[in-house]
N, C-alpha and C. Protein backbone atom coordinates (compact mmCIF):
# COMPACT_ATOMS: atom_id res chain seq x y z
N UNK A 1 18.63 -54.12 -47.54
CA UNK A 1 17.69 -54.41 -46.48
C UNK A 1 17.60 -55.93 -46.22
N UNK A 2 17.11 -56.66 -47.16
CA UNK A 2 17.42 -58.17 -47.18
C UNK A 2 18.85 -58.29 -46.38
N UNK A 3 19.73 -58.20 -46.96
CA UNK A 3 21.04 -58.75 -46.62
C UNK A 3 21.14 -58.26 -45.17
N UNK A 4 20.96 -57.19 -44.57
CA UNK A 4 20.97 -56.87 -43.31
C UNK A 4 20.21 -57.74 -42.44
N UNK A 5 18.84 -58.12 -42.70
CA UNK A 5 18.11 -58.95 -41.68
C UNK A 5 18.89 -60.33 -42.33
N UNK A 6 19.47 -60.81 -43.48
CA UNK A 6 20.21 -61.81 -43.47
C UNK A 6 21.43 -62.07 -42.34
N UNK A 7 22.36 -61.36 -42.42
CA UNK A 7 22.90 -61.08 -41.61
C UNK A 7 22.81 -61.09 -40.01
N UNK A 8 21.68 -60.47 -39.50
CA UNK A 8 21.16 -60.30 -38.37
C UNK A 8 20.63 -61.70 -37.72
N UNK A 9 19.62 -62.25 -38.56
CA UNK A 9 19.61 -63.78 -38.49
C UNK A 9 20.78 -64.71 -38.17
N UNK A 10 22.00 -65.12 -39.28
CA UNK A 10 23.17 -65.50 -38.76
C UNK A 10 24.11 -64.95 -37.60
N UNK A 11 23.80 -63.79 -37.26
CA UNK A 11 24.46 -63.43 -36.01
C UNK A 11 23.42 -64.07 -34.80
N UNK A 12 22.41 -64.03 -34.89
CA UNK A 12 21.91 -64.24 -33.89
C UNK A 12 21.86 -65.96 -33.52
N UNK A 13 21.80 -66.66 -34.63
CA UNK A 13 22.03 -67.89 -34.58
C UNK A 13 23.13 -68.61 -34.26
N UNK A 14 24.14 -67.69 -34.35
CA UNK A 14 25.53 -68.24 -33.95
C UNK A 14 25.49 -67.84 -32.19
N UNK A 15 25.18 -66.99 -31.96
CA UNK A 15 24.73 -66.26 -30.85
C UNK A 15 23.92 -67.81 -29.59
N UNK A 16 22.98 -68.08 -30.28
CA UNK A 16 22.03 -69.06 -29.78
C UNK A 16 22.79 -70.38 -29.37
N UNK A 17 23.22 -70.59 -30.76
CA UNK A 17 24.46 -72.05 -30.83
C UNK A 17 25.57 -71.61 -29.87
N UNK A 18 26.28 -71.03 -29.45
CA UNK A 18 26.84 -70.83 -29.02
C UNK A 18 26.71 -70.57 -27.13
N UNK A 19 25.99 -69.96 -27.08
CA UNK A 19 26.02 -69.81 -25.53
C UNK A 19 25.09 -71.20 -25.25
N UNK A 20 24.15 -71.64 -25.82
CA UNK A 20 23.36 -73.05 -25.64
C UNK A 20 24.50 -74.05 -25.58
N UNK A 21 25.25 -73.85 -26.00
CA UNK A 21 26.45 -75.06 -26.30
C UNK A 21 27.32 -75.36 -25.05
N UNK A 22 27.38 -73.77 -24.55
CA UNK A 22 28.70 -73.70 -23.33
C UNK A 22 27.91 -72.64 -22.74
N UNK A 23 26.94 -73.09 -21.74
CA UNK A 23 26.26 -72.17 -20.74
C UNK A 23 27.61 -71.51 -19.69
N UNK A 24 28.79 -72.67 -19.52
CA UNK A 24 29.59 -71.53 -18.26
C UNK A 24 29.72 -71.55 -16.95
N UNK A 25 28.67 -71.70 -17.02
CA UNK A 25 28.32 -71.96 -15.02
C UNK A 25 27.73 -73.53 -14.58
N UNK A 26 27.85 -74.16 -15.54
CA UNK A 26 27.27 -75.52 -15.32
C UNK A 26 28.01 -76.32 -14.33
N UNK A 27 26.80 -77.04 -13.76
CA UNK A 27 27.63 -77.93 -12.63
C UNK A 27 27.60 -78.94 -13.05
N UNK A 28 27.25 -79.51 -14.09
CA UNK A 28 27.42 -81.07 -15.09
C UNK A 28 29.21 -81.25 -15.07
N UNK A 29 30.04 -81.95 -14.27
CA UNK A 29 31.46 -82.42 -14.92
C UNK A 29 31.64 -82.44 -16.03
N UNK A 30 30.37 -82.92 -16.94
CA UNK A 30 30.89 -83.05 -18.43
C UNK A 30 30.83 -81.68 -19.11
N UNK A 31 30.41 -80.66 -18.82
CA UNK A 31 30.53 -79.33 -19.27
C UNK A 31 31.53 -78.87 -18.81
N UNK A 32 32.09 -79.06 -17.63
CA UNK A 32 32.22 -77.99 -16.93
C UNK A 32 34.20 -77.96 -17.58
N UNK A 33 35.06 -76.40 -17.24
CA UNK A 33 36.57 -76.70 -17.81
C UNK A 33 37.33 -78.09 -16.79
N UNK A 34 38.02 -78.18 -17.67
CA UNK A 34 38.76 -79.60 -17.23
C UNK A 34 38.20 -80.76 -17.47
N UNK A 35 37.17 -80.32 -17.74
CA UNK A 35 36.61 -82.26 -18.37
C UNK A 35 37.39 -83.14 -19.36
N UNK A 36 37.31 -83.99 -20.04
CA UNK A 36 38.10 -84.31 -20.71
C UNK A 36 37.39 -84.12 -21.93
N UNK A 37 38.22 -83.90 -22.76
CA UNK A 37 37.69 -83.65 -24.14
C UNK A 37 37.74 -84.58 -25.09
N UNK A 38 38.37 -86.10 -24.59
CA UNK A 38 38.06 -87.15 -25.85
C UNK A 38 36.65 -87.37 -25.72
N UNK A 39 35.98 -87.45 -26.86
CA UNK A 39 34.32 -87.92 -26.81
C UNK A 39 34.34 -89.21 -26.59
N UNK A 40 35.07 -90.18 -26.45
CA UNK A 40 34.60 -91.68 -26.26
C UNK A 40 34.45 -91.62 -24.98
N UNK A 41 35.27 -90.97 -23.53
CA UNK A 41 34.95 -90.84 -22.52
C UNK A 41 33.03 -90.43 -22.52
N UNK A 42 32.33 -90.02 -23.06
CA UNK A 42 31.08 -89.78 -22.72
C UNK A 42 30.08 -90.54 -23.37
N UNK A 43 30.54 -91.76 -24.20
CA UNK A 43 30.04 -92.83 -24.88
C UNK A 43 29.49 -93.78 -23.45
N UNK A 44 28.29 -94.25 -23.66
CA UNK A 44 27.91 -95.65 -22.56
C UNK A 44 28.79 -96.56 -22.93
N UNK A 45 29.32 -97.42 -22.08
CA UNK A 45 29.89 -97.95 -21.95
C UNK A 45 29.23 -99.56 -23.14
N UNK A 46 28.11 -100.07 -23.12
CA UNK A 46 27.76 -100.73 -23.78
C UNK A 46 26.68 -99.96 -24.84
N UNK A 47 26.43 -100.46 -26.02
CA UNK A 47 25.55 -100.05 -26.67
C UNK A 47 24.09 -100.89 -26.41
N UNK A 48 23.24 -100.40 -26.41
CA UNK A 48 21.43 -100.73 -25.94
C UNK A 48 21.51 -101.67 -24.47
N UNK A 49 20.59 -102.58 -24.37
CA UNK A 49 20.36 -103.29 -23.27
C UNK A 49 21.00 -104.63 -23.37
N UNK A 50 21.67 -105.05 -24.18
CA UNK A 50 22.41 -106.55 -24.57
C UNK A 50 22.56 -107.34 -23.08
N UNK A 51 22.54 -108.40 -23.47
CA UNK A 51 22.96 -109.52 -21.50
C UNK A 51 23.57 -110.28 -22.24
N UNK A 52 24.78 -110.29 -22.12
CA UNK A 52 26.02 -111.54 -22.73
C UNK A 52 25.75 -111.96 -21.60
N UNK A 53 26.45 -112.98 -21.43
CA UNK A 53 26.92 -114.13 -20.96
C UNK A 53 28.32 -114.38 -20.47
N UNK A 54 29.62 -113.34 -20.57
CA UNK A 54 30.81 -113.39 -20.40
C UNK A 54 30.57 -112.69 -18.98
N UNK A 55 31.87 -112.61 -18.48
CA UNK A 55 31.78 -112.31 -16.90
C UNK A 55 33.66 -111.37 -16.91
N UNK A 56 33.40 -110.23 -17.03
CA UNK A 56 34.86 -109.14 -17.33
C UNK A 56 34.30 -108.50 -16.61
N UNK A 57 35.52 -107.92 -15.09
CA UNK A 57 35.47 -106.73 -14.80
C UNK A 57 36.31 -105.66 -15.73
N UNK A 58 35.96 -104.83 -15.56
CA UNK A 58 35.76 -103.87 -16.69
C UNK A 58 36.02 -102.26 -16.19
N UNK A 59 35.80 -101.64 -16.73
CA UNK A 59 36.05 -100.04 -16.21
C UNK A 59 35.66 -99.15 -16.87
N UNK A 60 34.60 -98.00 -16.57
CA UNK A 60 34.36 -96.90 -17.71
C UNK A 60 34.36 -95.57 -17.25
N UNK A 61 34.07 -94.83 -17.97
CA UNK A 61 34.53 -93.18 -16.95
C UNK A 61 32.82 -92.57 -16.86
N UNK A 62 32.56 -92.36 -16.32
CA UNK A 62 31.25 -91.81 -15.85
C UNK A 62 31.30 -90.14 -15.50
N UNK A 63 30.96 -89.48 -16.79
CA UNK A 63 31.09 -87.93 -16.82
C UNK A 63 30.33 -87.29 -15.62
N UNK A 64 29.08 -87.85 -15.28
CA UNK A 64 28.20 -87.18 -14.69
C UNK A 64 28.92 -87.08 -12.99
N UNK A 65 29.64 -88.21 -12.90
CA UNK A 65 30.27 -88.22 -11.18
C UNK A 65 32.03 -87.61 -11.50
N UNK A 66 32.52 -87.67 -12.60
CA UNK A 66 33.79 -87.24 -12.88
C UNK A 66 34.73 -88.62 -12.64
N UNK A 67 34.37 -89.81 -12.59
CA UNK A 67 35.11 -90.76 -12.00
C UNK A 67 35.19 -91.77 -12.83
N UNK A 68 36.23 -92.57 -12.73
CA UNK A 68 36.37 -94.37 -13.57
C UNK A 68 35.63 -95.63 -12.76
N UNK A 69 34.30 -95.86 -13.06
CA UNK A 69 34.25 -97.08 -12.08
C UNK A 69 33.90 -98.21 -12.84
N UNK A 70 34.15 -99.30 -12.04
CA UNK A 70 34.52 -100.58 -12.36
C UNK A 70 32.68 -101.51 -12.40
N UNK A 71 32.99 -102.34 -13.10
CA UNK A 71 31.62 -103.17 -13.52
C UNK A 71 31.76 -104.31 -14.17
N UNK A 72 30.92 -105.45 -14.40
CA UNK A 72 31.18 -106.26 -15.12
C UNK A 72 30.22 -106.49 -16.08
N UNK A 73 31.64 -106.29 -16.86
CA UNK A 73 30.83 -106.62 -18.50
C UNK A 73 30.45 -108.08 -19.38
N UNK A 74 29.37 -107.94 -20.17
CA UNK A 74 29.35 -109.10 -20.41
C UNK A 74 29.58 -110.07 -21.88
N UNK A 75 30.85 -108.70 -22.44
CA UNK A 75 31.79 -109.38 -23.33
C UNK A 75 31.35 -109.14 -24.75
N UNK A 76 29.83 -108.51 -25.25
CA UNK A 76 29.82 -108.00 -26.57
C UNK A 76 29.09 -106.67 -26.49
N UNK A 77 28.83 -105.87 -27.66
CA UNK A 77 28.63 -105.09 -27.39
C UNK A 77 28.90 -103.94 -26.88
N UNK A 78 29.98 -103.66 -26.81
CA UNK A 78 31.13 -102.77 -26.43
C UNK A 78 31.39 -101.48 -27.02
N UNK A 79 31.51 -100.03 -26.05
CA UNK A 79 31.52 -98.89 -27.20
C UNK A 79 33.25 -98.96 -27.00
N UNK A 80 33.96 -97.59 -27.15
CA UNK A 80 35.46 -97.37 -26.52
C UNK A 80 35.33 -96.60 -25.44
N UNK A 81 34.50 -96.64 -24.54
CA UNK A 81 34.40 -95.92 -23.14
C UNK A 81 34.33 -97.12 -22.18
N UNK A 82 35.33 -98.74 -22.46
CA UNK A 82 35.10 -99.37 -21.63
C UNK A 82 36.90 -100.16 -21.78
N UNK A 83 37.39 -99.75 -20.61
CA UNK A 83 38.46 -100.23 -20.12
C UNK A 83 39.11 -101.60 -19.49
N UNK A 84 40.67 -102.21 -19.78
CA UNK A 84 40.75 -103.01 -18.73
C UNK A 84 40.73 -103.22 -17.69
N UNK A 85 41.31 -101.96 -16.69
CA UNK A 85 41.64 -101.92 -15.91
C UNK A 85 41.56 -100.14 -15.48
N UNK A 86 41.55 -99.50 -14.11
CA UNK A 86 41.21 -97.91 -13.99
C UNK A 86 42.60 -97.44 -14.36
N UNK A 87 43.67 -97.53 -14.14
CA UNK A 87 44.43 -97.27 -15.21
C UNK A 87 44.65 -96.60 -16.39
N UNK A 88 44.21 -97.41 -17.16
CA UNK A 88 43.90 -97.35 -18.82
C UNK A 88 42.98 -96.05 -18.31
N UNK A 89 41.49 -96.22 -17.85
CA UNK A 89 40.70 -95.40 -18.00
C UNK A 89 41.03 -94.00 -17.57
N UNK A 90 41.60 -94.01 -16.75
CA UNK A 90 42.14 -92.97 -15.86
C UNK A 90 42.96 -92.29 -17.12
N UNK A 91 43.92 -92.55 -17.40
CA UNK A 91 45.15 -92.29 -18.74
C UNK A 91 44.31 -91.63 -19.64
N UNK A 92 42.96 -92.24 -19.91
CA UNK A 92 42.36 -91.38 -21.38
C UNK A 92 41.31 -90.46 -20.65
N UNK A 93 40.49 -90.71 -19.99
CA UNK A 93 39.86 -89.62 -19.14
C UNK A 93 39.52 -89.11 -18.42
N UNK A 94 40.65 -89.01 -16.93
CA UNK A 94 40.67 -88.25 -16.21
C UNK A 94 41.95 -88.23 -15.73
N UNK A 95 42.77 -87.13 -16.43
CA UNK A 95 43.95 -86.57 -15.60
C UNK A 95 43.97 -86.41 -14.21
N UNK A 96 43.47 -85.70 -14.04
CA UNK A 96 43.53 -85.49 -12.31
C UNK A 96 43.56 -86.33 -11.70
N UNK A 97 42.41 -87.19 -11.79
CA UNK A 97 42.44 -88.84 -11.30
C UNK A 97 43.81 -89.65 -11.34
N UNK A 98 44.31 -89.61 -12.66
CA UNK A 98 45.51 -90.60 -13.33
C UNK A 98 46.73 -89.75 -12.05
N UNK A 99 46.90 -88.34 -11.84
CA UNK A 99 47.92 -87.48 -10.92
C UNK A 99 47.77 -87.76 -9.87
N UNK A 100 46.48 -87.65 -9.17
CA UNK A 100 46.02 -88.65 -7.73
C UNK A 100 46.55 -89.63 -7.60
N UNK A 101 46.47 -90.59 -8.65
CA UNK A 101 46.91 -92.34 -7.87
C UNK A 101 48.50 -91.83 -7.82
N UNK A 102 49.26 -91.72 -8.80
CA UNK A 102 49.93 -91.63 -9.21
C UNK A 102 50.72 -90.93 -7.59
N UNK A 103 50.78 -90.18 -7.25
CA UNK A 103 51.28 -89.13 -6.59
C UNK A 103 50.45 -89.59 -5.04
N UNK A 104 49.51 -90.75 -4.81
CA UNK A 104 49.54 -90.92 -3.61
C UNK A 104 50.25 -92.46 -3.07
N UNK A 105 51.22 -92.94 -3.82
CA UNK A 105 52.04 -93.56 -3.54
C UNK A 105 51.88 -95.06 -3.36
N UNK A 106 50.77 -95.22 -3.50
CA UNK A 106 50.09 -96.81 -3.48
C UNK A 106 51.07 -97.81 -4.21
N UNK A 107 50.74 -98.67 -4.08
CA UNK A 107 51.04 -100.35 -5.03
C UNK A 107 50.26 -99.87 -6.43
N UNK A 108 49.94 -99.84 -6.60
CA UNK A 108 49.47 -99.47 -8.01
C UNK A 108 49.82 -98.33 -8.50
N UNK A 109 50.44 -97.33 -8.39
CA UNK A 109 51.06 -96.04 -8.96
C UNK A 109 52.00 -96.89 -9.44
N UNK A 110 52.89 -97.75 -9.31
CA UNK A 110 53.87 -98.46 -9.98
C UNK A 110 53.84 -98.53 -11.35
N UNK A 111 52.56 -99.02 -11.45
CA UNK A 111 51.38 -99.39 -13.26
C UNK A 111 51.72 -98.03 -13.77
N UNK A 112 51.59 -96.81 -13.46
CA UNK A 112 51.05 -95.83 -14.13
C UNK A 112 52.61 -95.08 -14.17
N UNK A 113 53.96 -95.26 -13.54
CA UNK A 113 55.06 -94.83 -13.81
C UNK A 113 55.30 -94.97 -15.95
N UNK A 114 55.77 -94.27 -16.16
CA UNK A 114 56.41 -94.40 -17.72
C UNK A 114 57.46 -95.17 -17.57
N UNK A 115 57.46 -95.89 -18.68
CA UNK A 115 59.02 -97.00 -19.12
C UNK A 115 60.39 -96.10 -19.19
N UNK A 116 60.85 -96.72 -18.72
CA UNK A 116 62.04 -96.62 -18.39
C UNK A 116 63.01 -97.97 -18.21
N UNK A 117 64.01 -97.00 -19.75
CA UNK A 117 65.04 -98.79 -20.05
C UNK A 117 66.30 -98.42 -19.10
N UNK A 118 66.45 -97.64 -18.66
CA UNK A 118 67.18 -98.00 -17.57
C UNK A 118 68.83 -97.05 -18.35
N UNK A 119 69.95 -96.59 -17.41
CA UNK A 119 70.79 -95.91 -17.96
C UNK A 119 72.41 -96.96 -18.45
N UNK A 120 72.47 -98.27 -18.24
CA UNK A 120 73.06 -99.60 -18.23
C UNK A 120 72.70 -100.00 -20.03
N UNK A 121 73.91 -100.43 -20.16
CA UNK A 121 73.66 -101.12 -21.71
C UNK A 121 73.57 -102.63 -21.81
N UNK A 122 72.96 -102.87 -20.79
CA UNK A 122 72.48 -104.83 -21.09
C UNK A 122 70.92 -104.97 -21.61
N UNK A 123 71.05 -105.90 -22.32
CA UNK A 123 69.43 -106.33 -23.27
C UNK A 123 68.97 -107.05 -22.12
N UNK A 124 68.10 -106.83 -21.74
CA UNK A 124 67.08 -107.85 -20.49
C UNK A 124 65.80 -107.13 -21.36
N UNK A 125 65.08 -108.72 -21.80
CA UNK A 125 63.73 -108.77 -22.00
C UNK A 125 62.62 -108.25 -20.74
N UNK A 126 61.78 -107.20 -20.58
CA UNK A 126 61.09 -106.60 -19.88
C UNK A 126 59.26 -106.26 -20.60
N UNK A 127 59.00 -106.19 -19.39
CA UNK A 127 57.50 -105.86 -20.15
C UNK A 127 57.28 -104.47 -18.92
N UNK A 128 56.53 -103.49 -19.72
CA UNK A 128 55.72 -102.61 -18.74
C UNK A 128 54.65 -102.33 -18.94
N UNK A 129 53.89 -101.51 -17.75
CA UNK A 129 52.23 -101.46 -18.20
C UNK A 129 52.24 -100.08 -18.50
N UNK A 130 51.40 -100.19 -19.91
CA UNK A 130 51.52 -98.76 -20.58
C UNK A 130 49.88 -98.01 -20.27
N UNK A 131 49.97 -97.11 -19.15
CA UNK A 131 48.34 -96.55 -18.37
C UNK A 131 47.68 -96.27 -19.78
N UNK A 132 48.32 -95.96 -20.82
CA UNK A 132 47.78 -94.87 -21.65
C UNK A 132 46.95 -96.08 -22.85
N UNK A 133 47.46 -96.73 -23.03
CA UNK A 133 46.92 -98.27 -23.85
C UNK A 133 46.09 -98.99 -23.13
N UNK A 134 46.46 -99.21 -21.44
CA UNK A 134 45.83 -100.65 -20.62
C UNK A 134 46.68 -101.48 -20.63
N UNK A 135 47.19 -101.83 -21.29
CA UNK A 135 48.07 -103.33 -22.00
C UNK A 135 49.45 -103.37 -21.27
N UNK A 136 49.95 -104.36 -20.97
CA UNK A 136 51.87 -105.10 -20.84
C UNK A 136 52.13 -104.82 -21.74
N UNK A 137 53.47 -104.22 -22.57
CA UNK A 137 54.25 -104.35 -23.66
C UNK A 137 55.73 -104.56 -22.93
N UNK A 138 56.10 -105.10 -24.13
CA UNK A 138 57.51 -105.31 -23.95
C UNK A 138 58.63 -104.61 -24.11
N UNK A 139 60.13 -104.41 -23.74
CA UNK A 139 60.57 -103.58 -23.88
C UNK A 139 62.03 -103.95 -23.37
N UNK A 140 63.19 -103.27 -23.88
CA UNK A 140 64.31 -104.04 -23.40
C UNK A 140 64.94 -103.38 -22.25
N UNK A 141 65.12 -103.65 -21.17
CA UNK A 141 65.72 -102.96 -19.88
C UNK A 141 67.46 -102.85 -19.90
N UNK A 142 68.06 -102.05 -19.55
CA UNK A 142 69.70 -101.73 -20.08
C UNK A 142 70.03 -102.39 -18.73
N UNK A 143 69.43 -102.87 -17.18
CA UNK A 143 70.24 -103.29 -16.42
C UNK A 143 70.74 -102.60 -15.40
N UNK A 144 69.88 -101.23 -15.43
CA UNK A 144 70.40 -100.31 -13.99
C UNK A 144 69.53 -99.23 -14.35
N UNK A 145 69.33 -98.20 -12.85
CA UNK A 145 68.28 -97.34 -13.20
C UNK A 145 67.03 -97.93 -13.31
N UNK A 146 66.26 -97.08 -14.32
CA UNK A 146 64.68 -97.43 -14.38
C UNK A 146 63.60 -97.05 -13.13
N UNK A 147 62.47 -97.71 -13.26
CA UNK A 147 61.84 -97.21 -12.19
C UNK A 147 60.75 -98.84 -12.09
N UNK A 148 60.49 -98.97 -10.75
CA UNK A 148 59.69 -99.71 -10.82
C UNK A 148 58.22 -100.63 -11.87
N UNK A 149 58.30 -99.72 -12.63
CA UNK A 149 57.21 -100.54 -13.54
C UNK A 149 58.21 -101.45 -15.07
N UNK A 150 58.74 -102.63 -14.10
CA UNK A 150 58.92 -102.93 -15.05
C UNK A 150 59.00 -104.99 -14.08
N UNK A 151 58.88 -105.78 -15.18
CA UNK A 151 58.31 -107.16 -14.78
C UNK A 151 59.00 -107.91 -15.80
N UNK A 152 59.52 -109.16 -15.19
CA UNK A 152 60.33 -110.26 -15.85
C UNK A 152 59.01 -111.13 -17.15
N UNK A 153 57.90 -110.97 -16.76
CA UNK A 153 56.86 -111.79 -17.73
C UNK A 153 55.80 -110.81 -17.77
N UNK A 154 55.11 -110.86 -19.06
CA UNK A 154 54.50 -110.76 -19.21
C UNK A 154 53.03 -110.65 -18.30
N UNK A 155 52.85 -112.21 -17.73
CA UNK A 155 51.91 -112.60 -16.86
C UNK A 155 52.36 -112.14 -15.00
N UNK A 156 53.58 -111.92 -15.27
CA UNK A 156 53.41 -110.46 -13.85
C UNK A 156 53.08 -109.13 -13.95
N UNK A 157 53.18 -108.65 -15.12
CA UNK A 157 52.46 -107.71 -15.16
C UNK A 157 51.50 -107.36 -14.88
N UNK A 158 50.46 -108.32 -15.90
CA UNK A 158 49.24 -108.31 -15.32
C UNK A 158 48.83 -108.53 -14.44
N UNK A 159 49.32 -109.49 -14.13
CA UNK A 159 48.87 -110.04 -12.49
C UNK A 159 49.21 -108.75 -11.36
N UNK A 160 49.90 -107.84 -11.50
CA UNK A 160 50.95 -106.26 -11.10
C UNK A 160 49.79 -105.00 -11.21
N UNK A 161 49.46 -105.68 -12.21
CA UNK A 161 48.60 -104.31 -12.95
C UNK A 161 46.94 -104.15 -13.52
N UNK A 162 46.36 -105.34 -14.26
CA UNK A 162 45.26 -105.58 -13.95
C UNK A 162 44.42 -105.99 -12.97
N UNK A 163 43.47 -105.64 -12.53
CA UNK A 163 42.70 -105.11 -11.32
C UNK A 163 41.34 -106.10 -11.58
N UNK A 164 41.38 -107.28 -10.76
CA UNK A 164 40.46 -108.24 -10.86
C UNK A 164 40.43 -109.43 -11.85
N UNK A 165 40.27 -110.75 -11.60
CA UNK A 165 40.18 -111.68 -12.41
C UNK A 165 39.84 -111.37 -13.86
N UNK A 166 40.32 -111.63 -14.51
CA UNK A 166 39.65 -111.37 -15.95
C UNK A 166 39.36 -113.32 -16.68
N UNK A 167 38.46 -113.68 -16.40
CA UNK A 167 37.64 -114.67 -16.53
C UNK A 167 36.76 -114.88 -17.79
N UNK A 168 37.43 -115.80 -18.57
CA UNK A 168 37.03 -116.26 -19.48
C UNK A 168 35.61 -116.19 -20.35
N UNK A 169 35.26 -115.63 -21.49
CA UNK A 169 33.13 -115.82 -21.51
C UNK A 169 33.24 -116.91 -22.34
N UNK A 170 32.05 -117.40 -22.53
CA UNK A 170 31.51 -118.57 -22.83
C UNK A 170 31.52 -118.00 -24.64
N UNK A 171 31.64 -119.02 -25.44
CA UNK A 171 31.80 -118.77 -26.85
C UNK A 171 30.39 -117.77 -27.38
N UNK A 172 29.03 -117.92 -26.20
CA UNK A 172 27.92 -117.43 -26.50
C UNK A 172 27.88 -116.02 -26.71
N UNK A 173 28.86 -115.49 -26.18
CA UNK A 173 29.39 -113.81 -25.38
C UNK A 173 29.38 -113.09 -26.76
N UNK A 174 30.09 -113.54 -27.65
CA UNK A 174 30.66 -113.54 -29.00
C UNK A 174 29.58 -113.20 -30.16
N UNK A 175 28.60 -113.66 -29.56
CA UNK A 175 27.81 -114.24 -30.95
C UNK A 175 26.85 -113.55 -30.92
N UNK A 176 26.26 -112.52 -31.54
CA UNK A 176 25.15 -111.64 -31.52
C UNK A 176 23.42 -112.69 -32.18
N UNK A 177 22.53 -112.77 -31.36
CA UNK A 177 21.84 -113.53 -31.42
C UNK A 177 20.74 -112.46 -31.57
N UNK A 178 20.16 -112.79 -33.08
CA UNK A 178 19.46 -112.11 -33.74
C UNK A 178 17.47 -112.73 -33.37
C-alpha cells in the first residue's frame, strides 16, 4: 500500500516536471522546436547593471525576438551570449538566421562561406573568417579554387568581416571597482 501511493507520487511528479517544462504550444522562441539549444544563447548578455567605460559594438542573441542584435558594450562584465560580430552570433544561435545571410547573397555571406585551401598545391599564407569562432584565422591557400572568404592579412579580414569599429576602452573598462 505504501509503495503504491509511493509510486503514484513519483509518477505524478514526473508527470508535473515534465509537461511544466515543455508546455508545446508556446509562443516564447525560446521554448518553442528549433530554438537553439546551447544555453549560453539565453544568458544576458552582461551580468547585473555594471557601466564600464569601454565603447564595443557587440552582438547578442535575444531568445524572446529569435534574433542577433547588435549593442554597445562596455568592456567588463561579460557572460558568453555576447559576440564580435552577427556572424559569430548567428553560427552559435541561430541557424536559420546564419542560412538566411548566407543564401541571400550579400557582401557579407562571404564571412560565413567555410575555408577552403583551394585544389592547387602552392603555400600562400591566408587568413579566413571562421562564423563559428568570430575570429580571422590563418590558413594556407594551394593557389586555385577556393571560395571567396579568404584575405591576404589578417587586418582585411576584419576590416571584410567585423561589423563596426571596434574601439579601444579606457584601462578603467578592465578594472572592477569595488
Amino acid at each position: 500500500m505504501l509503495l503504491e501511493k509511493s509510486v503514484k507520487l513519483i509518477l505524478l511528479f514526473v508527470y508535473v516536471t515534465t509537461t511544466s517544462a515543455n508546455p508545446g504550444n508556446s509562443a516564447d522562441p525560446a521554448t518553442r522546436e528549433g530554438a537553439p539549444r546551447n544555453s549560453i544563447c539565453y544568458l544576458p548578455p552582461i551580468e547585473g547593471s555594471v557601466q564600464c567605460k569601454g565603447y564595443f559594438v557587440r552582438w547578442t542573441y535575444n531568445a524572446k525576438t529569435d534574433k542577433c542584435e547588435k549593442f554597445i558594450y562596455g568592456g567588463c562584465f561579460g557572460t558568453a551570449n555576447l559576440f564580435r560580430n552577427q556572424n559569430a552570433c548567428l553560427a552559435k544561435c541561430n541557424r536559420k538566421g546564419l542560412n538566411d545571410l548566407i543564401s541571400d547573397g550579400s557582401s557579407s555571406s562571404i564571412c560565413l562561406q567555410k575555408k577552403e585551401q583551394g585544389n592547387c598545391f602552392a603555400s600562400i599564407p591566408s587568413f579566413y573568417f571562421d562564423a563559428a569562432s568570430g575570429i580571422c584565422k590563418s590558413f594556407t591557400y594551394g593557389g586555385c579554387g577556393g571560395n571567396s572568404n579568404r584575405f591576404p592579412t589578417q587586418q582585411e579580414c576584419e576590416q571584410a568581416c567585423f561589423y563596426g569599429p571596434q574601439v579601444a576602452a579606457s584601462c578603467e573598462a578592465a578594472l572592477r571597482i569595488v
